[in-house]
C-alpha atoms as a PDB file:
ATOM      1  CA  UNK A   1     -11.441  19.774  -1.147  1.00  0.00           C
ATOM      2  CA  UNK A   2     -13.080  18.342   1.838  1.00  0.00           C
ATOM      3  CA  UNK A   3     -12.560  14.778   3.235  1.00  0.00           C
ATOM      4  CA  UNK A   4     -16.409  14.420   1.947  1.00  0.00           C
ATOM      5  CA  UNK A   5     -15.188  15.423  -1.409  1.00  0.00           C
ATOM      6  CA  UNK A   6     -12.549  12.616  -2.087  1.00  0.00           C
ATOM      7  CA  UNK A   7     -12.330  10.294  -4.552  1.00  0.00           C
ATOM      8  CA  UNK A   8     -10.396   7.824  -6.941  1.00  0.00           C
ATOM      9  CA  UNK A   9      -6.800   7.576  -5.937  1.00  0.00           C
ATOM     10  CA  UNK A  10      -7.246  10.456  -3.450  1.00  0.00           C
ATOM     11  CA  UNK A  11      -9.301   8.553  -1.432  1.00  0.00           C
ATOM     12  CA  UNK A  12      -7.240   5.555  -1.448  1.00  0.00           C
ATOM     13  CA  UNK A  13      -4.683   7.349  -0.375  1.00  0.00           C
ATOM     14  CA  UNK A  14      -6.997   9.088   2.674  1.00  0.00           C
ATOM     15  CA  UNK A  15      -8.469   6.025   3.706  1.00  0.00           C
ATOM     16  CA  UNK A  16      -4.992   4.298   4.031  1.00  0.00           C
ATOM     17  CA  UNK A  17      -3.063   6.699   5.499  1.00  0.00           C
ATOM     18  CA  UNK A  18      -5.827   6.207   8.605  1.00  0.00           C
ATOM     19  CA  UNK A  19      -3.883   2.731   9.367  1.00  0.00           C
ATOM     20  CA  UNK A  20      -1.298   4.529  10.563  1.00  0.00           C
ATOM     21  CA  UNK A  21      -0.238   5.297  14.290  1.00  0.00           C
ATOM     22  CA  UNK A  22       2.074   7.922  15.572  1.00  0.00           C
ATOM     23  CA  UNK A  23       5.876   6.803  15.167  1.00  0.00           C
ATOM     24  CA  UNK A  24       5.558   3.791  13.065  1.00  0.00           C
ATOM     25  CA  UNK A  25       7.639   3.219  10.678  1.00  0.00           C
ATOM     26  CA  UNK A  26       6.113   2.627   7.139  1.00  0.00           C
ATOM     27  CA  UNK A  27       7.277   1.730   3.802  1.00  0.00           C
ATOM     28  CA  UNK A  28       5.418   3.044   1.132  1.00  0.00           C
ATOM     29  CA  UNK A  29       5.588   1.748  -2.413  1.00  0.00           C
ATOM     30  CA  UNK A  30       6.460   2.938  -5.388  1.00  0.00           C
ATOM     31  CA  UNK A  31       3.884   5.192  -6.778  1.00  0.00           C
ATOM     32  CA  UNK A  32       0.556   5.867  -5.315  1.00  0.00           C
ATOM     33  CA  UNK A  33       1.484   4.371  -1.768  1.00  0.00           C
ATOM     34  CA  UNK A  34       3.247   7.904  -1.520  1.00  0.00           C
ATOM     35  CA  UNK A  35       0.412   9.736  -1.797  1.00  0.00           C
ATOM     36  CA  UNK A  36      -0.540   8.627   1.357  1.00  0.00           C
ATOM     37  CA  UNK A  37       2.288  11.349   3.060  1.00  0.00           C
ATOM     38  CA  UNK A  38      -0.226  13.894   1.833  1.00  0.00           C
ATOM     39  CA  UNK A  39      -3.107  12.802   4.153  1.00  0.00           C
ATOM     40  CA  UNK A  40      -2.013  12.056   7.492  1.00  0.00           C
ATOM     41  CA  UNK A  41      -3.921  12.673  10.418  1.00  0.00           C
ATOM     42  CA  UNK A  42      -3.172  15.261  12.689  1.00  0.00           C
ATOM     43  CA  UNK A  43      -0.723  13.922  15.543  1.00  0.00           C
ATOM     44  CA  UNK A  44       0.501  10.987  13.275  1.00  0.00           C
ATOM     45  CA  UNK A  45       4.115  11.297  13.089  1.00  0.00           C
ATOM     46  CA  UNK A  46       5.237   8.103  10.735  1.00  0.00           C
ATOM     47  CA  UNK A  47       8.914   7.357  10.144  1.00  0.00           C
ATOM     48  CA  UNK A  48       9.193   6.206   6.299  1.00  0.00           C
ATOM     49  CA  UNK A  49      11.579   3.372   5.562  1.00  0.00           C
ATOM     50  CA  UNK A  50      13.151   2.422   2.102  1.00  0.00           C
ATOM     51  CA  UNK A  51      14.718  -1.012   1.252  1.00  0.00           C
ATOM     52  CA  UNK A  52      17.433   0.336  -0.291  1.00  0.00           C
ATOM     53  CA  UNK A  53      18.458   1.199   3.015  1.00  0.00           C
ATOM     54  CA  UNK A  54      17.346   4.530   4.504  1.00  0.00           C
ATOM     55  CA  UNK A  55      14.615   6.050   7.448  1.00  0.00           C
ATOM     56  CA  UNK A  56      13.720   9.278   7.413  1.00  0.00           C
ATOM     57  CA  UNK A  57      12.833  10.079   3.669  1.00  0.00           C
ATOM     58  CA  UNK A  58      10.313  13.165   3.181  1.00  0.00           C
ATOM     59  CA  UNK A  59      10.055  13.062  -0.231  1.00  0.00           C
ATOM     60  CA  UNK A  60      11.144  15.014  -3.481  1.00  0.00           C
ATOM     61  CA  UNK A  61      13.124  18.296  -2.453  1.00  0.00           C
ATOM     62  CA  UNK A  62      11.112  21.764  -3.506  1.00  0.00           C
ATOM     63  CA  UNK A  63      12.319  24.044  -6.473  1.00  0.00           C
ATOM     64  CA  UNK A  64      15.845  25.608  -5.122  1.00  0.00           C
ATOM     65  CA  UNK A  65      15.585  23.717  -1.879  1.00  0.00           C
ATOM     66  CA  UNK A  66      19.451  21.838  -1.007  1.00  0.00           C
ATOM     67  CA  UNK A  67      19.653  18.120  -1.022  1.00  0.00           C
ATOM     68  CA  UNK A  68      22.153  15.658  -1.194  1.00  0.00           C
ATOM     69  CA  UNK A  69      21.719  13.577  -4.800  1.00  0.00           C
ATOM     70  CA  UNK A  70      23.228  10.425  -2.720  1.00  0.00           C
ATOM     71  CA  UNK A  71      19.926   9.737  -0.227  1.00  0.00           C
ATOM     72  CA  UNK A  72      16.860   8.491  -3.149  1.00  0.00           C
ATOM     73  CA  UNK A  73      14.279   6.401  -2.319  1.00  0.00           C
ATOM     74  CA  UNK A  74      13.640   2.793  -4.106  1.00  0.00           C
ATOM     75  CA  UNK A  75      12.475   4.300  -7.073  1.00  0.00           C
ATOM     76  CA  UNK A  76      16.183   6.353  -7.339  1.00  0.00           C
ATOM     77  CA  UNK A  77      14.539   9.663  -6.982  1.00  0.00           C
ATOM     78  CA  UNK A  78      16.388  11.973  -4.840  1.00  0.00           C
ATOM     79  CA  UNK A  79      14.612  12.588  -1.505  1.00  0.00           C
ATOM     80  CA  UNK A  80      15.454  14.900   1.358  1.00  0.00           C
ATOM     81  CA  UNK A  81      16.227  13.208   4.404  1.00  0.00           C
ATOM     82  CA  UNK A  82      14.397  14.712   8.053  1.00  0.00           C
ATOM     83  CA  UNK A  83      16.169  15.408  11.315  1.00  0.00           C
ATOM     84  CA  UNK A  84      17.118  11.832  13.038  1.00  0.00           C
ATOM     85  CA  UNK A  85      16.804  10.057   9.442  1.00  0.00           C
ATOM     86  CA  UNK A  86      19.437   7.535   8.614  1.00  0.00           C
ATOM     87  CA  UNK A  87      21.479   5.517   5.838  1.00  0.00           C
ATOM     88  CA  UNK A  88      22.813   2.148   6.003  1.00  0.00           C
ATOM     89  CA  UNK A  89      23.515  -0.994   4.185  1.00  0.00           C
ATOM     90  CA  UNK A  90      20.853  -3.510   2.510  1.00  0.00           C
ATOM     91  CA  UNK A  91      22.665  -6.040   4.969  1.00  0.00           C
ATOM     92  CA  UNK A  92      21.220  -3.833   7.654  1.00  0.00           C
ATOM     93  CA  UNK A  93      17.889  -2.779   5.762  1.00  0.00           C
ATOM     94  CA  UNK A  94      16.657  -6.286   5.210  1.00  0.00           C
ATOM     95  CA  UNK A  95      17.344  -7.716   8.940  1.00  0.00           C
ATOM     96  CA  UNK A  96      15.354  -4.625   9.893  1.00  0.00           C
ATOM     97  CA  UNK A  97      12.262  -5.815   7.305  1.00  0.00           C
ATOM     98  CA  UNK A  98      12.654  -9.634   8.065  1.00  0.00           C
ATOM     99  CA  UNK A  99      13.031  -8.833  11.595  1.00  0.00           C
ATOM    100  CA  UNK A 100       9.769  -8.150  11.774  1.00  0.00           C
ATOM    101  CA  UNK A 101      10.485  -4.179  12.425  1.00  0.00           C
ATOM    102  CA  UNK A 102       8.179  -1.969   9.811  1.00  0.00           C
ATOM    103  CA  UNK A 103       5.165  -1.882  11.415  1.00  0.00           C
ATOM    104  CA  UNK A 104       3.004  -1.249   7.864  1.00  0.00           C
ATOM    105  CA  UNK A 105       4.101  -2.024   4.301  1.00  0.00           C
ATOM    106  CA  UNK A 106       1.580  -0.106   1.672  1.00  0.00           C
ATOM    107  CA  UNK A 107       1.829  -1.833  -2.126  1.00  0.00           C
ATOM    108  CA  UNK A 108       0.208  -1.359  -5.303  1.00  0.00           C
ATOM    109  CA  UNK A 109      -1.052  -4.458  -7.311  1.00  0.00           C
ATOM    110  CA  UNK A 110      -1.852  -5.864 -10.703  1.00  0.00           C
ATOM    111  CA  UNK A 111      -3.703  -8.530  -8.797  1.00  0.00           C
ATOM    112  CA  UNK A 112      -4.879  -9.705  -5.630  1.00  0.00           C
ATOM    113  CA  UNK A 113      -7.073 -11.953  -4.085  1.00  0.00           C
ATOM    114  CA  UNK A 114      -9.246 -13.877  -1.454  1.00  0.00           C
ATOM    115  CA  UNK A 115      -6.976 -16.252  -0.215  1.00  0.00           C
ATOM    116  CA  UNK A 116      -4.114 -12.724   0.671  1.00  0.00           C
ATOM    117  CA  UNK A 117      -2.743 -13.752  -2.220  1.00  0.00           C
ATOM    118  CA  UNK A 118      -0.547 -10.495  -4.227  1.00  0.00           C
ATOM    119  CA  UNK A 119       0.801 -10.479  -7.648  1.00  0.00           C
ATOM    120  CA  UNK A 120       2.679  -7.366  -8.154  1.00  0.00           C
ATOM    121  CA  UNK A 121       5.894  -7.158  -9.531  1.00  0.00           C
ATOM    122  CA  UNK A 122       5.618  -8.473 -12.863  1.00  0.00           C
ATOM    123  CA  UNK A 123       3.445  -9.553 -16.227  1.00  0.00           C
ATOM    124  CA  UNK A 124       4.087 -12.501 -18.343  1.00  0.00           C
ATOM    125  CA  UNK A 125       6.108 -11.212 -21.583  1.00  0.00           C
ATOM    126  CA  UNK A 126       7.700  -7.545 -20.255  1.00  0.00           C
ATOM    127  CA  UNK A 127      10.652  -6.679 -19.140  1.00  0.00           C
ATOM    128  CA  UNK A 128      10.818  -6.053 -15.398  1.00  0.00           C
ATOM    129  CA  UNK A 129      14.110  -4.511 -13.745  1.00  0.00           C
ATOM    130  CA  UNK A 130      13.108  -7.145 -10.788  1.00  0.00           C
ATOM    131  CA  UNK A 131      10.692  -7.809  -7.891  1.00  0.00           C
ATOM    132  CA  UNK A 132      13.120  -4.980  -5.625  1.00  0.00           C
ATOM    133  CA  UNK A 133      12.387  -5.538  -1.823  1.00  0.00           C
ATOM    134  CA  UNK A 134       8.600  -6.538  -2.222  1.00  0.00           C
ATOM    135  CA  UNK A 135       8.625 -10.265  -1.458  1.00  0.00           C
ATOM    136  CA  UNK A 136      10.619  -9.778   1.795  1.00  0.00           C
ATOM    137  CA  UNK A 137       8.400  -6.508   2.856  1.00  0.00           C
ATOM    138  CA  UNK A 138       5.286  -8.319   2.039  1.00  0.00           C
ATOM    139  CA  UNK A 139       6.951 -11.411   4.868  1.00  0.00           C
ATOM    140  CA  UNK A 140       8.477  -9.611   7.429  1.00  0.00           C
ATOM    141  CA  UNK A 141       6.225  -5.942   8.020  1.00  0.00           C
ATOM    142  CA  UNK A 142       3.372  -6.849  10.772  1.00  0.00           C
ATOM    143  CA  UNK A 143       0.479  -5.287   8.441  1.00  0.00           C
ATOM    144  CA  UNK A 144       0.255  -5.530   4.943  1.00  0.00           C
ATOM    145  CA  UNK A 145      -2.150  -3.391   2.701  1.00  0.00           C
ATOM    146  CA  UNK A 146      -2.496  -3.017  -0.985  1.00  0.00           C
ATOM    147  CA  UNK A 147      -3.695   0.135  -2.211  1.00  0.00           C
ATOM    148  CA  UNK A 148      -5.481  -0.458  -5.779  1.00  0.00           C
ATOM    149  CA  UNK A 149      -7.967   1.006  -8.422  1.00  0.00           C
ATOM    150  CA  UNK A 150     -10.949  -2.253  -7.973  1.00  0.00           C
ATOM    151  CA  UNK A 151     -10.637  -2.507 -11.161  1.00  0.00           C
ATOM    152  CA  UNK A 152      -7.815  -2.119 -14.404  1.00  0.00           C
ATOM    153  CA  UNK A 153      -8.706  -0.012 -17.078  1.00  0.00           C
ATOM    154  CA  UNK A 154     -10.327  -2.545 -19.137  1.00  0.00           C
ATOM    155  CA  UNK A 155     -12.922  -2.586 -16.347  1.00  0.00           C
ATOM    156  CA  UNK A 156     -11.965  -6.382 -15.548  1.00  0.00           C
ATOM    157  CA  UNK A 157     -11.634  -6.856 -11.891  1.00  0.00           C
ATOM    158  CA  UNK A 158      -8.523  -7.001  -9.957  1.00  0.00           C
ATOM    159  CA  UNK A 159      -9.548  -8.444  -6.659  1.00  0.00           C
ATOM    160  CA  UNK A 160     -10.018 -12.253  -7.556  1.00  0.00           C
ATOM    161  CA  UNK A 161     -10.675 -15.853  -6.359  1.00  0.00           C
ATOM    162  CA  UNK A 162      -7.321 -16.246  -7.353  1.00  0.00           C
ATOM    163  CA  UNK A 163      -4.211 -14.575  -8.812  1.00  0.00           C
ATOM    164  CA  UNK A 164      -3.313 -15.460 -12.171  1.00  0.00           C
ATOM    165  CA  UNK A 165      -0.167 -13.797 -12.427  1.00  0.00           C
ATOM    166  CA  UNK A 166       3.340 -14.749 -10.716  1.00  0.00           C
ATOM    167  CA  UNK A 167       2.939 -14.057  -7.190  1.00  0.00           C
ATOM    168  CA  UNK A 168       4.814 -11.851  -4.999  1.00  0.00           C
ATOM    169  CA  UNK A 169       3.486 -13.379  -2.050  1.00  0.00           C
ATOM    170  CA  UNK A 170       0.823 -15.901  -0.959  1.00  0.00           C
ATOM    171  CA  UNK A 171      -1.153 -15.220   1.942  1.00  0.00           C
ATOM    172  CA  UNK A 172       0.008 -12.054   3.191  1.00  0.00           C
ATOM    173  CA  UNK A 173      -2.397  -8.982   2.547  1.00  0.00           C
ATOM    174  CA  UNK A 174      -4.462  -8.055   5.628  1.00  0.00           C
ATOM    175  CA  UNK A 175      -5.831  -5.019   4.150  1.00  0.00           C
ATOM    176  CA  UNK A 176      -7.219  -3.835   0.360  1.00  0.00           C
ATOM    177  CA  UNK A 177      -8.081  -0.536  -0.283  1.00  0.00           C
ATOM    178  CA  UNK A 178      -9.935   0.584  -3.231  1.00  0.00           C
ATOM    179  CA  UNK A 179     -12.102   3.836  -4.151  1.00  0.00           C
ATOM    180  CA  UNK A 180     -15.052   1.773  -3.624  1.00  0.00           C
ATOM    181  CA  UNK A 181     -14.081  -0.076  -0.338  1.00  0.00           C
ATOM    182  CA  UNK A 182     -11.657  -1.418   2.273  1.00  0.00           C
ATOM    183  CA  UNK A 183     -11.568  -5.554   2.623  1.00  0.00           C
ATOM    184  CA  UNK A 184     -10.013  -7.009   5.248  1.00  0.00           C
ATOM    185  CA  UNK A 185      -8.596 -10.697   5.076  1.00  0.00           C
ATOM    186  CA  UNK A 186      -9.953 -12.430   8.130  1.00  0.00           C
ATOM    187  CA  UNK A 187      -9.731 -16.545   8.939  1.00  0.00           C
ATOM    188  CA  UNK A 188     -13.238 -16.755   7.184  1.00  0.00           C
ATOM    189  CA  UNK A 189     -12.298 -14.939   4.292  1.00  0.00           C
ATOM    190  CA  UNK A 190     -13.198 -11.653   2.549  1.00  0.00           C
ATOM    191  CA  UNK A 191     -14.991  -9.030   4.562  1.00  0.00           C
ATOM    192  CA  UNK A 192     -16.252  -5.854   3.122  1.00  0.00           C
ATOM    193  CA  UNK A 193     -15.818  -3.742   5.721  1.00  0.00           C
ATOM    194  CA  UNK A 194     -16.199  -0.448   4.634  1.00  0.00           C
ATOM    195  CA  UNK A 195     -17.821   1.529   1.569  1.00  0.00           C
ATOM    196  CA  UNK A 196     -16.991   4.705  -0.440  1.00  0.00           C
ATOM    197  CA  UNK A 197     -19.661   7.472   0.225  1.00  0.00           C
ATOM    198  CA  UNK A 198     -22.477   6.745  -2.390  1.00  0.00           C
ATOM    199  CA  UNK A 199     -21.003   3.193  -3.264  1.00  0.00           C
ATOM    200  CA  UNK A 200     -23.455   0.530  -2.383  1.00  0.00           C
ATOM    201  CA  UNK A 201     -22.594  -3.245  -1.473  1.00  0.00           C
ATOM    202  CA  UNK A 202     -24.136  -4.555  -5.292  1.00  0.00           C
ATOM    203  CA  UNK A 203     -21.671  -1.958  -7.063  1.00  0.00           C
ATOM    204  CA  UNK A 204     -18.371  -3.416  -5.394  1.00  0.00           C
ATOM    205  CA  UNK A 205     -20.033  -7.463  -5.823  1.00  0.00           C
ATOM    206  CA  UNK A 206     -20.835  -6.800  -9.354  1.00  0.00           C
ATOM    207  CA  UNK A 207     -16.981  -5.111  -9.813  1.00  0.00           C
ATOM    208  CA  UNK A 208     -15.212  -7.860  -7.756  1.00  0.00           C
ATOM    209  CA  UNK A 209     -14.261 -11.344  -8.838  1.00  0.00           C
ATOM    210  CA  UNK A 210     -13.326 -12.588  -5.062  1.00  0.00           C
ATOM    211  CA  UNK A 211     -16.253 -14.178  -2.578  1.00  0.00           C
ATOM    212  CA  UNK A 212     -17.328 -11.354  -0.215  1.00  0.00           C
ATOM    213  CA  UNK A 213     -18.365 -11.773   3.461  1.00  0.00           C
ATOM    214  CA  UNK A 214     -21.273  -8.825   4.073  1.00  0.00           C
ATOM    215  CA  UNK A 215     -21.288  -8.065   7.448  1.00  0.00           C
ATOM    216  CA  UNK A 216     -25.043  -6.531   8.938  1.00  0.00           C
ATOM    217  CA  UNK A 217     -23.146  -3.078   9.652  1.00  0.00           C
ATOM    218  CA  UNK A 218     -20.653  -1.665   6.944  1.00  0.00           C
ATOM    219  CA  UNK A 219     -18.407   1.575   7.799  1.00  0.00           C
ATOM    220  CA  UNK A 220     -17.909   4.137   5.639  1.00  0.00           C
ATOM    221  CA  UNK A 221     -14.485   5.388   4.936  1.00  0.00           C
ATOM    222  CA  UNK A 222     -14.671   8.791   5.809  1.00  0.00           C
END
């Protein structure tokens, strides 16, 4: 598959993994945030950081490969660790994220919308285990991007005027990434900066709920 090629999720995950610069360190959220480890750029070295209080994680050990069943990421899947990687306390792991320290936090959403608004963590009437580290990753990492389908599988949209659901924070996505587009949240508002190959600017107004800014020049995203 070429980088022409791409599409749904894949692409997401291509498009995204572009944010990133050589030794940042990067948490990556549960689910398709880490399929983003699968399309780095060449030269981009990223240093993956978990809330519950690890750096270093490479992901799920291969068939017959050793690992230690003590080092999982937030999820509680056991990952292997890579040369320099470390384990410490949540005391530790959350003055590192408030701090201001991860460079790039990369979340999935139920909602979002035109204000940087993110509701993520939970739906009216289920039973969640809990919100984990998101509210204090979505506050303290310098960029903020939510990788998302642009819309759920009902076909409603989920980028919006305004989030219906419980937030998980309020004005704090910079970046949304869909298979149709990439927004960025500017001081003005919504900008549709770049497009899918073969996606045109009506497709992603008629599929999105928020106000759009349509700059004279839009990238594409490969």
């Amino acid at each position: 598959m070429t980088d022409m090629t791409l599409q749904g999720r894949e692409l997401i995950a291509y498009r995204t993994a572009r944010f990133f610069k050589d030794g940042d360190l990067v948490n990556l959220g549960i689910g398709m945030p880490t399929m983003c480890l699968n399309f780095l750029p060449e030269g981009v070295d990223i240093w993956i950081d978990s809330e519950n209080g690890v750096i270093g994680l490479t992901g799920a050990p291969k068939e017959d490969e050793e690992f230690d069943p003590n080092v999982v990421d937030a999820a509680g899947a056991v990952s292997l660790l890579r040369p320099g990687g470390c384990c410490f306390d949540s005391f530790t792991s959350f003055g590192l994220i408030r701090g201001g320290h991860v460079a790039v936090t990369v979340l999935g959403a139920y909602e979002v919308d035109q204000e940087g608004n993110l509701a993520n963590w939970t739906v009216p009437g289920k039973t969640v285990a809990g919100m984990g580290g998101a509210m204090d990753l979505v506050s303290g990492a310098r960029t903020v991007i939510v990788m998302t389908e642009h819309c759920d599988k009902t076909g409603k949209p989920k980028i919006l005027k305004k989030c219906r659901l419980p937030l998980t924070a309020a004005g704090e996505v910079d970046y949304i990434v869909t298979e149709l587009c990439v927004l960025h949240r500017t001081a003005e508002g919504l900008v549709l900066e770049e497009l899918a190959p073969g996606v045109t600017v009506e497709e992603v107004i008629s599929k999105t709920e928020a106000e759009l800014i349509i700059p004279e020049t839009i990238r594409s995203m490969i």
